[in-house]
PDB file of N, CA and C in Angstrom:
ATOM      1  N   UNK A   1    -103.686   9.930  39.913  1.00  0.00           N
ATOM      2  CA  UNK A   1    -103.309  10.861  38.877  1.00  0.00           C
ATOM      3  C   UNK A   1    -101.792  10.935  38.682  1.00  0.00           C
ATOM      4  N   UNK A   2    -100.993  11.062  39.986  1.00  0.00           N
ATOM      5  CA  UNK A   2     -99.447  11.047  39.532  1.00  0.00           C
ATOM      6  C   UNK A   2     -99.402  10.003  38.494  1.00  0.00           C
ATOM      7  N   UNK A   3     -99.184   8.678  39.355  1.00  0.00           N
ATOM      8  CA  UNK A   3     -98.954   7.487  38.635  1.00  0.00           C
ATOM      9  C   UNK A   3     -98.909   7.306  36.822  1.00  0.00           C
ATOM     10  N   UNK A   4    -100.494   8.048  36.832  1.00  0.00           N
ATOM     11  CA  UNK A   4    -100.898   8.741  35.137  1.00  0.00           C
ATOM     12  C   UNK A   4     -99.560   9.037  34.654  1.00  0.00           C
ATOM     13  N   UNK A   5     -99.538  10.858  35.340  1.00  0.00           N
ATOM     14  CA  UNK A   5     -98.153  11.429  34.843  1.00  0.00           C
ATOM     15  C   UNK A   5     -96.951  10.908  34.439  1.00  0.00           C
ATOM     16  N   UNK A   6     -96.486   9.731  35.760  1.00  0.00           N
ATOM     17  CA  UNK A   6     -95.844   9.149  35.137  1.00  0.00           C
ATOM     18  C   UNK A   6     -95.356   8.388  33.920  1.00  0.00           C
ATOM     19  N   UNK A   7     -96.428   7.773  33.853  1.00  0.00           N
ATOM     20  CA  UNK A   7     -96.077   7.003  32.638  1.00  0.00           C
ATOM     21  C   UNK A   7     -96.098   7.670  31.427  1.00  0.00           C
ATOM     22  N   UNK A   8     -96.684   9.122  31.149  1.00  0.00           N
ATOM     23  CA  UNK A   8     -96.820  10.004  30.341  1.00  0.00           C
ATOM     24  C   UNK A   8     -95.736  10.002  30.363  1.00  0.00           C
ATOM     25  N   UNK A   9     -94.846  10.699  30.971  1.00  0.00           N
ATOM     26  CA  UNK A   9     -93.453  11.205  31.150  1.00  0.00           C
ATOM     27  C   UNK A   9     -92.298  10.004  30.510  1.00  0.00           C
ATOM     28  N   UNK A  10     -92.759   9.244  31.138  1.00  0.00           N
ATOM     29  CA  UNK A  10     -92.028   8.012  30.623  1.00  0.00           C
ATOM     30  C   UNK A  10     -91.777   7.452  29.180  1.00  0.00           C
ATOM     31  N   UNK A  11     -93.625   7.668  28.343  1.00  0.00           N
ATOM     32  CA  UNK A  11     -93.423   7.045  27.041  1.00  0.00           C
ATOM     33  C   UNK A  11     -93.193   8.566  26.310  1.00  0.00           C
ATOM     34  N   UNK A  12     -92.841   9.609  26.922  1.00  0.00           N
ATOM     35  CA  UNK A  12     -91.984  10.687  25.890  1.00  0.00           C
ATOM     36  C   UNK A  12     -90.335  10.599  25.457  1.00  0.00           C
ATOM     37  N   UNK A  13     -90.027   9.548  26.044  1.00  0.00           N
ATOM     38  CA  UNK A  13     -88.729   9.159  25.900  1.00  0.00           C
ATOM     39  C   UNK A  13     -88.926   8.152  24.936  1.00  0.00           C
ATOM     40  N   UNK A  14     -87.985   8.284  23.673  1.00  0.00           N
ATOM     41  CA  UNK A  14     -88.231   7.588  22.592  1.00  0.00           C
ATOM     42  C   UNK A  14     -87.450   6.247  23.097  1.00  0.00           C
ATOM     43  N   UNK A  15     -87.975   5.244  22.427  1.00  0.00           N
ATOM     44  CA  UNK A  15     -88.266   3.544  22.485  1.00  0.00           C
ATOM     45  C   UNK A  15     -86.669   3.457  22.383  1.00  0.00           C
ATOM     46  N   UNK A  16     -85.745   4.018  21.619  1.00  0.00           N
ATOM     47  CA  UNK A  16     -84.125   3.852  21.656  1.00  0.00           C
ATOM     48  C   UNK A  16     -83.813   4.182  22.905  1.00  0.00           C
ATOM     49  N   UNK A  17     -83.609   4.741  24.181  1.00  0.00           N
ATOM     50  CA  UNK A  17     -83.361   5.432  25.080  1.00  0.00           C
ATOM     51  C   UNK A  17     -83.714   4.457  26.093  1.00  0.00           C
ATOM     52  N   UNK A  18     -84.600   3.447  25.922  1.00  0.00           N
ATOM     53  CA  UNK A  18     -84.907   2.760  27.308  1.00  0.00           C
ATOM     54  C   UNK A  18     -85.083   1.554  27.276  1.00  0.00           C
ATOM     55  N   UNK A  19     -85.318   0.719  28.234  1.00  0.00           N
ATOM     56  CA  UNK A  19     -85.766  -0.851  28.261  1.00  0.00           C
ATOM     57  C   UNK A  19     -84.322  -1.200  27.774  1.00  0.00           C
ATOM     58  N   UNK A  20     -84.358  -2.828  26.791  1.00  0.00           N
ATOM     59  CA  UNK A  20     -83.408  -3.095  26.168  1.00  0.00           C
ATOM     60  C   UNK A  20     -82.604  -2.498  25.529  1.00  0.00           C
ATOM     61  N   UNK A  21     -83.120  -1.209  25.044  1.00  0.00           N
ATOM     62  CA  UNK A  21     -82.758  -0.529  23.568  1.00  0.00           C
ATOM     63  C   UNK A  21     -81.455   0.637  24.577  1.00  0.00           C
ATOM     64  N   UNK A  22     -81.868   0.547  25.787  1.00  0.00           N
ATOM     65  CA  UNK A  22     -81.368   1.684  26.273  1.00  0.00           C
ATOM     66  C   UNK A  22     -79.596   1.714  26.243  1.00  0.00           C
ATOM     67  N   UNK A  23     -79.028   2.849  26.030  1.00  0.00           N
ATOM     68  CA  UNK A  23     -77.502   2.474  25.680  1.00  0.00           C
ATOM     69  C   UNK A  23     -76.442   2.096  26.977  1.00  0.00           C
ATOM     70  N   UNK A  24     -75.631   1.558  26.779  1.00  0.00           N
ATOM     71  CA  UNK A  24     -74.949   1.030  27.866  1.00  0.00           C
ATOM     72  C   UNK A  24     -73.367   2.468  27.983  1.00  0.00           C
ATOM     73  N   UNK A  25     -73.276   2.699  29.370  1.00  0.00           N
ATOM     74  CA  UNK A  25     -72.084   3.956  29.182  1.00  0.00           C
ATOM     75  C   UNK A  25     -70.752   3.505  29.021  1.00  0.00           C
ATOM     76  N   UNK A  26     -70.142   2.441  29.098  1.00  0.00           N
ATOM     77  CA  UNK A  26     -68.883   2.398  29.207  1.00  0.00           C
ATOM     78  C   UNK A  26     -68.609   0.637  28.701  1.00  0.00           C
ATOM     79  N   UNK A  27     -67.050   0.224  28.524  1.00  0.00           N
ATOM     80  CA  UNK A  27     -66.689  -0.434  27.834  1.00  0.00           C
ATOM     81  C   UNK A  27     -66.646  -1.919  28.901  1.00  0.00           C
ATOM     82  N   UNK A  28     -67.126  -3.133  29.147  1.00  0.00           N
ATOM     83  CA  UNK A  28     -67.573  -4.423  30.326  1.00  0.00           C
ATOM     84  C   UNK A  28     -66.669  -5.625  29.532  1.00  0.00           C
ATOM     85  N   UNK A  29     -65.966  -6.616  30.553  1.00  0.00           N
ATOM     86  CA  UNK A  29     -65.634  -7.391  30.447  1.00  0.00           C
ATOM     87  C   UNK A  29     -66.362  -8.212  31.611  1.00  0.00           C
ATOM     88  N   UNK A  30     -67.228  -9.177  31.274  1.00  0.00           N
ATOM     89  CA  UNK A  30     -68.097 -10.128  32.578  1.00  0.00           C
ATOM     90  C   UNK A  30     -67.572 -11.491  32.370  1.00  0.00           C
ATOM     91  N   UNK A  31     -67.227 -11.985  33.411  1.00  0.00           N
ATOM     92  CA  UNK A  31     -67.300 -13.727  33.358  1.00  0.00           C
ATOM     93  C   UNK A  31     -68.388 -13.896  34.684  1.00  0.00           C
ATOM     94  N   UNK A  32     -69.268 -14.472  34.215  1.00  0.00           N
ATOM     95  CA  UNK A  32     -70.199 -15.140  35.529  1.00  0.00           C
ATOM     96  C   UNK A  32     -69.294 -16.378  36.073  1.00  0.00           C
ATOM     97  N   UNK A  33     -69.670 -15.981  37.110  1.00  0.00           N
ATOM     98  CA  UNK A  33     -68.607 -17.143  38.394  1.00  0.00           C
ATOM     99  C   UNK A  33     -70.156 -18.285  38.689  1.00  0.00           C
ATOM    100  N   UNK A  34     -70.738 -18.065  38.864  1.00  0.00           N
ATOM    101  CA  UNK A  34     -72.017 -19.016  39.428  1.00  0.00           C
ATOM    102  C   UNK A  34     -73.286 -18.708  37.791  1.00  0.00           C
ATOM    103  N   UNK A  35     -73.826 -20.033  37.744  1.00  0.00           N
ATOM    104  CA  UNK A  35     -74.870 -20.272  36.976  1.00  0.00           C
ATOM    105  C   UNK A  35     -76.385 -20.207  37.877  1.00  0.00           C
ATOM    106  N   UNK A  36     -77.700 -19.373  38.149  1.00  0.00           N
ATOM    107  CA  UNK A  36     -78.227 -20.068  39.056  1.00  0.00           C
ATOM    108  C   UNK A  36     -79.280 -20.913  38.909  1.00  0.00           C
ATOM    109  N   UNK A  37     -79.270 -21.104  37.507  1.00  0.00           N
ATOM    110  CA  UNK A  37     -80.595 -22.173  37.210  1.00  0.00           C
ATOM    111  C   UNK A  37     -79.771 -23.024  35.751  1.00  0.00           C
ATOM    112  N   UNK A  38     -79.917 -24.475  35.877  1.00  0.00           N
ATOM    113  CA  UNK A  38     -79.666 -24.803  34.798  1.00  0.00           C
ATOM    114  C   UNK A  38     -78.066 -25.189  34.260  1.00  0.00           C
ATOM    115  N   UNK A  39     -78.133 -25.321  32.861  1.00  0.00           N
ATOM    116  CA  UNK A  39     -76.066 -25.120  32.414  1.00  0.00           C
ATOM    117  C   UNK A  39     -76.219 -24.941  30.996  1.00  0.00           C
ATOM    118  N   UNK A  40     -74.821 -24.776  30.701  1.00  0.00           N
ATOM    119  CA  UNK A  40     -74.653 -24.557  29.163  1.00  0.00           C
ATOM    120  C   UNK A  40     -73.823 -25.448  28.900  1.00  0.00           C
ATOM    121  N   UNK A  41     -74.573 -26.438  27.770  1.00  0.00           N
ATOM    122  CA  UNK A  41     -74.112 -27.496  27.056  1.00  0.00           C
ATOM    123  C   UNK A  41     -72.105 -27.099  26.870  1.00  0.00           C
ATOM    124  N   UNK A  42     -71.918 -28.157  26.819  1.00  0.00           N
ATOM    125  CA  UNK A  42     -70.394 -28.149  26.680  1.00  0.00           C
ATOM    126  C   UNK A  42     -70.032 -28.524  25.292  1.00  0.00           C
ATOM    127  N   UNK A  43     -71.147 -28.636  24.483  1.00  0.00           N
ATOM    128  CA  UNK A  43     -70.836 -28.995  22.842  1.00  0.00           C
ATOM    129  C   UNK A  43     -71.293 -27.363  22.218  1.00  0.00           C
ATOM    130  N   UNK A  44     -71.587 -26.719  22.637  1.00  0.00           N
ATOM    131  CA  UNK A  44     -72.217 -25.283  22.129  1.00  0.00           C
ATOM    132  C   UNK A  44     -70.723 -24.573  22.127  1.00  0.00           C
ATOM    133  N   UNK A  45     -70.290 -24.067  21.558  1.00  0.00           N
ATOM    134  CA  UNK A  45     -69.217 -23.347  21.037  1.00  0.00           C
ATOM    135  C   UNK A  45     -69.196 -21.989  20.051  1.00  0.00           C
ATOM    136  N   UNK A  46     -68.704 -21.144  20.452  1.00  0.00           N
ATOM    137  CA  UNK A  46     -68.551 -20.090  19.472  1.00  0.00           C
ATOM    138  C   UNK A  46     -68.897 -18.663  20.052  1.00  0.00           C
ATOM    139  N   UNK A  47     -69.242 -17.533  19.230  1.00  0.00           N
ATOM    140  CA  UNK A  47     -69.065 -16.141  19.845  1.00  0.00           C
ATOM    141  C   UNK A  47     -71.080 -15.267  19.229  1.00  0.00           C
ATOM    142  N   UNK A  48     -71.455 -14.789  19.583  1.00  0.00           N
ATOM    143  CA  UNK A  48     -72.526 -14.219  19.418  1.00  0.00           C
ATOM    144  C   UNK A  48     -71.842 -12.594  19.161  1.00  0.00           C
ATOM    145  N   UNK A  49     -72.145 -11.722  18.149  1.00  0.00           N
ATOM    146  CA  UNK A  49     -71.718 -10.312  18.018  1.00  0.00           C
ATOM    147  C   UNK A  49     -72.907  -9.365  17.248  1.00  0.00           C
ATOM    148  N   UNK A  50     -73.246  -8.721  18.699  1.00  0.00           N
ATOM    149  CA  UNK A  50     -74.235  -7.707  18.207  1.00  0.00           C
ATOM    150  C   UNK A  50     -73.479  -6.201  17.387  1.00  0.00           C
ATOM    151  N   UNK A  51     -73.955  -5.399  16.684  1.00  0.00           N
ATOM    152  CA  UNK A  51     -73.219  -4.556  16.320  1.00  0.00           C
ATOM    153  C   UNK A  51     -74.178  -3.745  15.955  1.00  0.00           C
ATOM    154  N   UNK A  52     -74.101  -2.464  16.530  1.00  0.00           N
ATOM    155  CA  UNK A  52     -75.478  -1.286  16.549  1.00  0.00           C
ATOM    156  C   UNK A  52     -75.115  -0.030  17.232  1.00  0.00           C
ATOM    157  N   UNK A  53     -76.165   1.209  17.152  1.00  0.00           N
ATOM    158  CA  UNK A  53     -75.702   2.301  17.984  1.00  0.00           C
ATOM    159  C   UNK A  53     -75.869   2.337  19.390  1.00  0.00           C
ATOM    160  N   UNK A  54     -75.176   3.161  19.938  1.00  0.00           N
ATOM    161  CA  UNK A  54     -75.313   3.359  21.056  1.00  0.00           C
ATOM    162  C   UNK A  54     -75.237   4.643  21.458  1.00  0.00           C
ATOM    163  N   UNK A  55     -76.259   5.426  22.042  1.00  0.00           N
ATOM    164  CA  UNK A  55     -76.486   6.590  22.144  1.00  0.00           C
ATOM    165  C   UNK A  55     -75.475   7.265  23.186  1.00  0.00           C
ATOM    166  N   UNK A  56     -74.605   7.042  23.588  1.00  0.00           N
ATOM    167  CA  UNK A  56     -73.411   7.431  24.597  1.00  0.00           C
ATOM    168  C   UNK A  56     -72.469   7.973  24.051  1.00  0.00           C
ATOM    169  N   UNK A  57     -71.892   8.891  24.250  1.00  0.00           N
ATOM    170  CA  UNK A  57     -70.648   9.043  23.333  1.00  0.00           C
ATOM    171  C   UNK A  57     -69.548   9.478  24.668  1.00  0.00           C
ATOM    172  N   UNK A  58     -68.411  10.084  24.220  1.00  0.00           N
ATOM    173  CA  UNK A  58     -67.602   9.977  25.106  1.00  0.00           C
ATOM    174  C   UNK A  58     -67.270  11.571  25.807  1.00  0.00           C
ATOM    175  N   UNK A  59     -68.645  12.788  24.848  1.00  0.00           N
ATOM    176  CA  UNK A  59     -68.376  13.850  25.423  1.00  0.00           C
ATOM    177  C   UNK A  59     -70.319  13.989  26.056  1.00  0.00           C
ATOM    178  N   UNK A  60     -70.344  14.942  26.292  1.00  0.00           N
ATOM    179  CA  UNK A  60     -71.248  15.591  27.065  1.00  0.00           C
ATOM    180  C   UNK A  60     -72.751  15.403  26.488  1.00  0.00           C
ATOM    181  N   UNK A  61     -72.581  16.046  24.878  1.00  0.00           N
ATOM    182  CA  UNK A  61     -73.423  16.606  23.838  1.00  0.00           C
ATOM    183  C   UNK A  61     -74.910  15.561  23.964  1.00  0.00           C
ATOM    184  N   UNK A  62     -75.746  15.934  24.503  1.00  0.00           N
ATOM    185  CA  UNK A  62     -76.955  14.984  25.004  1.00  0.00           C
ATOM    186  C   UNK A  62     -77.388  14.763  22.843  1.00  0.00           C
ATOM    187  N   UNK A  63     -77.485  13.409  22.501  1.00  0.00           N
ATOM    188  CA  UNK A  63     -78.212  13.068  21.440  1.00  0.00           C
ATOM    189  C   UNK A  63     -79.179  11.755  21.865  1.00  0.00           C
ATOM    190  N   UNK A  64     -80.441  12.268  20.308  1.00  0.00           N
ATOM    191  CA  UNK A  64     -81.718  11.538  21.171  1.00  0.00           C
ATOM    192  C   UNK A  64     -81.757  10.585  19.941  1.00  0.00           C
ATOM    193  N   UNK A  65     -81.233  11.158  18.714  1.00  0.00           N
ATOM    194  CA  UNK A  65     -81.528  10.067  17.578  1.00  0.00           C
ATOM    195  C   UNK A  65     -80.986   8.885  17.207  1.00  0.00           C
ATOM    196  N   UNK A  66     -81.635   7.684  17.412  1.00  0.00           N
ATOM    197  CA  UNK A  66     -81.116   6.161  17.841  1.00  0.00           C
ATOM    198  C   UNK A  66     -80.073   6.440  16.788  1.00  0.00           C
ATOM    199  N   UNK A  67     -79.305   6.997  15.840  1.00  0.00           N
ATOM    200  CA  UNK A  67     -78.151   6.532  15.342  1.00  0.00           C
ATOM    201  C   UNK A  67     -76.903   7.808  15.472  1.00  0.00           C
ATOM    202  N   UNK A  68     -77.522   8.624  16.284  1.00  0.00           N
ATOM    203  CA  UNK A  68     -76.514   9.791  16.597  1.00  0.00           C
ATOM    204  C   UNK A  68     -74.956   9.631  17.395  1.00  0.00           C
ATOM    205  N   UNK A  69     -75.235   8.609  18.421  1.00  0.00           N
ATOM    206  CA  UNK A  69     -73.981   8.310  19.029  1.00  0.00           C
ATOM    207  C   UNK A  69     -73.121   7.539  18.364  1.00  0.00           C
ATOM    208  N   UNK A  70     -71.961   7.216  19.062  1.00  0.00           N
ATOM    209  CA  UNK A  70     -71.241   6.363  18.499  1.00  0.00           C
ATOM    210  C   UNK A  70     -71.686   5.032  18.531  1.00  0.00           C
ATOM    211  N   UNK A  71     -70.714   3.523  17.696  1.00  0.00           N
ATOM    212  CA  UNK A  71     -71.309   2.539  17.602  1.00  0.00           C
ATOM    213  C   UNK A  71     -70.802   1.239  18.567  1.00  0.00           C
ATOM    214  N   UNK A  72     -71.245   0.586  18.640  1.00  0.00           N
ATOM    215  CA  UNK A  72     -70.816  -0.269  20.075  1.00  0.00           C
ATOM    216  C   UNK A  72     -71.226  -1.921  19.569  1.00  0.00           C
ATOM    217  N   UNK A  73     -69.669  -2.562  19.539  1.00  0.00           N
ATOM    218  CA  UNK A  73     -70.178  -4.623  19.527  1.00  0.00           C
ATOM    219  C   UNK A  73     -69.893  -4.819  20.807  1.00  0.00           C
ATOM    220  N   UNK A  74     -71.047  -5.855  21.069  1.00  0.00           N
ATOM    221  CA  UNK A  74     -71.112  -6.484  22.105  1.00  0.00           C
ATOM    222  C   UNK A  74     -71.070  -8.064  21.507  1.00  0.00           C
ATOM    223  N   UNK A  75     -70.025  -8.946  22.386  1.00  0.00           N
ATOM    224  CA  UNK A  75     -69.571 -10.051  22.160  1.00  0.00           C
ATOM    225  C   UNK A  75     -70.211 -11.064  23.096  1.00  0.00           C
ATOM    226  N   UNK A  76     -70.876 -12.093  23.066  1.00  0.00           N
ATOM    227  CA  UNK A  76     -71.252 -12.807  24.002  1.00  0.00           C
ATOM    228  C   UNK A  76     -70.455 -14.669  23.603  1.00  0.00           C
ATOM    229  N   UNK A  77     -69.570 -14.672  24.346  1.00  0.00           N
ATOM    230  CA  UNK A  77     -68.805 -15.940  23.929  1.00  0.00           C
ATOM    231  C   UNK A  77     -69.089 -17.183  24.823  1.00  0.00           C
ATOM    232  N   UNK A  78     -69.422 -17.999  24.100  1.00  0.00           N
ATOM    233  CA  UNK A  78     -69.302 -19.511  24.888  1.00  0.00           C
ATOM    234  C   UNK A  78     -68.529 -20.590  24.333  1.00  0.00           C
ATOM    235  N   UNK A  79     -67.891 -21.525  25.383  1.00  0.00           N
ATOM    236  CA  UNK A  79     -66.477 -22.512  24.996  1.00  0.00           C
ATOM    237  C   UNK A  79     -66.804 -23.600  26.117  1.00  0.00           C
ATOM    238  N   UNK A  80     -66.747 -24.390  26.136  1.00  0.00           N
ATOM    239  CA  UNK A  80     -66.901 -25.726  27.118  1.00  0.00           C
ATOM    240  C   UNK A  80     -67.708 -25.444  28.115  1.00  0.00           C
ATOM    241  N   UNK A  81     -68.893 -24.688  27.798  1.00  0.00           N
ATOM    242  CA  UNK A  81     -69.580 -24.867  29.194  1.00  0.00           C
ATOM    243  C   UNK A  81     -69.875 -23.561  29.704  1.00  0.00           C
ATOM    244  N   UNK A  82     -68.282 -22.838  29.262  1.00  0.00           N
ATOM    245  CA  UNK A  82     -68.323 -21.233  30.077  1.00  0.00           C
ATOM    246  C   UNK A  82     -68.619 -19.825  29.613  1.00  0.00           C
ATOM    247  N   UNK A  83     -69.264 -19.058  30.010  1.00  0.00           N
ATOM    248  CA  UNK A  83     -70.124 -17.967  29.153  1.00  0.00           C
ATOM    249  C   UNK A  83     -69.143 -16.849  29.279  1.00  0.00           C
ATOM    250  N   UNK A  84     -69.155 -15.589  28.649  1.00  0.00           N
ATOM    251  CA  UNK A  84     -68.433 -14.824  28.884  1.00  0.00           C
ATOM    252  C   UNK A  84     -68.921 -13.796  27.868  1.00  0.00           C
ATOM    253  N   UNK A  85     -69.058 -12.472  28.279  1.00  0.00           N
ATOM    254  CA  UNK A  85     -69.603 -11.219  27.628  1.00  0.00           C
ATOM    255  C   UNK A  85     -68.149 -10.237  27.710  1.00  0.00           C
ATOM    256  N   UNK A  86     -68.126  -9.212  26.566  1.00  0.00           N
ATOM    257  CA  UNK A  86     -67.649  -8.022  26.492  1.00  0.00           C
ATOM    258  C   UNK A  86     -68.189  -6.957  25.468  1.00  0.00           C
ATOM    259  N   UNK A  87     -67.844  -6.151  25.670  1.00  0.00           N
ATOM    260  CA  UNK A  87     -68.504  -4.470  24.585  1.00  0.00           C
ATOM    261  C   UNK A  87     -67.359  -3.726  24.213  1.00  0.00           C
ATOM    262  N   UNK A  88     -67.367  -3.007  23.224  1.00  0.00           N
ATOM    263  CA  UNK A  88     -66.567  -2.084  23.142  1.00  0.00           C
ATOM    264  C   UNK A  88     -67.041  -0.958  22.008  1.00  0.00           C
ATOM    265  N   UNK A  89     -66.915  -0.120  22.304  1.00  0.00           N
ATOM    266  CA  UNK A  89     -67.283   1.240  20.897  1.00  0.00           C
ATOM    267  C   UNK A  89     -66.115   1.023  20.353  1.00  0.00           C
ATOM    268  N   UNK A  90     -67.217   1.065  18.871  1.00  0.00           N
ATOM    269  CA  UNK A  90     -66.562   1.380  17.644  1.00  0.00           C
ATOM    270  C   UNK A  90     -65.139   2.454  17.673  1.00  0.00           C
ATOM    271  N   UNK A  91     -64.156   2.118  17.027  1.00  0.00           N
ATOM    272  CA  UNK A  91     -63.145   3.173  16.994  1.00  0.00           C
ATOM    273  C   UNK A  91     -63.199   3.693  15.664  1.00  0.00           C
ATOM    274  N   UNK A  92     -64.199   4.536  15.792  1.00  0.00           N
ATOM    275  CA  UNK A  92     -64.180   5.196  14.498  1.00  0.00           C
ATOM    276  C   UNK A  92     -63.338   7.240  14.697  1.00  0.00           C
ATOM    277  N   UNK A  93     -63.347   7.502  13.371  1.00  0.00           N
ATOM    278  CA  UNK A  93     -62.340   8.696  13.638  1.00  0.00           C
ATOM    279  C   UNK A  93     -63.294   9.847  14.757  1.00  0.00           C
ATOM    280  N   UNK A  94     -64.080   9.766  14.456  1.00  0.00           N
ATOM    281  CA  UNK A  94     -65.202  10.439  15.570  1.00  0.00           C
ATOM    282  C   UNK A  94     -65.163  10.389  16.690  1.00  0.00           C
ATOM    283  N   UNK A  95     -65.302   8.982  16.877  1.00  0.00           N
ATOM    284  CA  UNK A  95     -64.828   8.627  18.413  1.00  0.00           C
ATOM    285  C   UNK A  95     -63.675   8.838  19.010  1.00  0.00           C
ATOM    286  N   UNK A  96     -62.506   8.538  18.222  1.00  0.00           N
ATOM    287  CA  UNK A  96     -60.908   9.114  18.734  1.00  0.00           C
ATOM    288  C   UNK A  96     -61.138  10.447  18.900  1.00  0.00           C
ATOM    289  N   UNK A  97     -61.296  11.210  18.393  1.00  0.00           N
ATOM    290  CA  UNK A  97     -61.537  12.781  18.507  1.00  0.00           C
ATOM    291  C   UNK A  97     -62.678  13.176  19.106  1.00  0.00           C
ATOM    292  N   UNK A  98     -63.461  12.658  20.019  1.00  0.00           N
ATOM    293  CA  UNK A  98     -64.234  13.237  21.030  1.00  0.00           C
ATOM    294  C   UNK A  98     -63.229  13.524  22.188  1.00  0.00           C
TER     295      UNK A  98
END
């Protein structure tokens, strides 16, 4: 019966809030040092840029509606081989003034 509960509990949290969708808190610069399966072609070149909300903002104020927070690109870059991710929120006037 817990187990039940659980997952009750779980799918009351709307589909923006979790899994993939779920928002990331703060601003990442990653370079992976080790690959562990595989490689990335060395002719593949260029930048991948997601651009969407992110339910985080930079004060307290809990929001649940997938476009309530501020907005956040995430960059996923590849160049000879080597991968490299970063994020950053939108600087919109909203966001400066939180």
């Amino acid at each position: 019966m817990k187990m039940r509960n659980d997952k009750a509990k779980a799918n009351l949290v709307p589909f923006s809030m979790r899994g993939n969708f779920k928002s990331v808190d703060s601003e990442l610069m990653y370079n992976p040092t080790e690959i562990l399966k595989g490689r990335i072609p060395t002719d593949i070149n260029g930048t991948f840029l997601k651009n969407g909300p992110n339910l985080k903002t930079k004060t307290s104020v809990k929001r649940e509606h997938w476009f309530a927070g501020d907005g956040m690109i995430h960059a996923i870059m590849i160049s000879d081989g080597v991968l490299s991710y970063a994020n950053k929120f939108t600087r919109t006037n909203k966001f400066i003034s939180e």
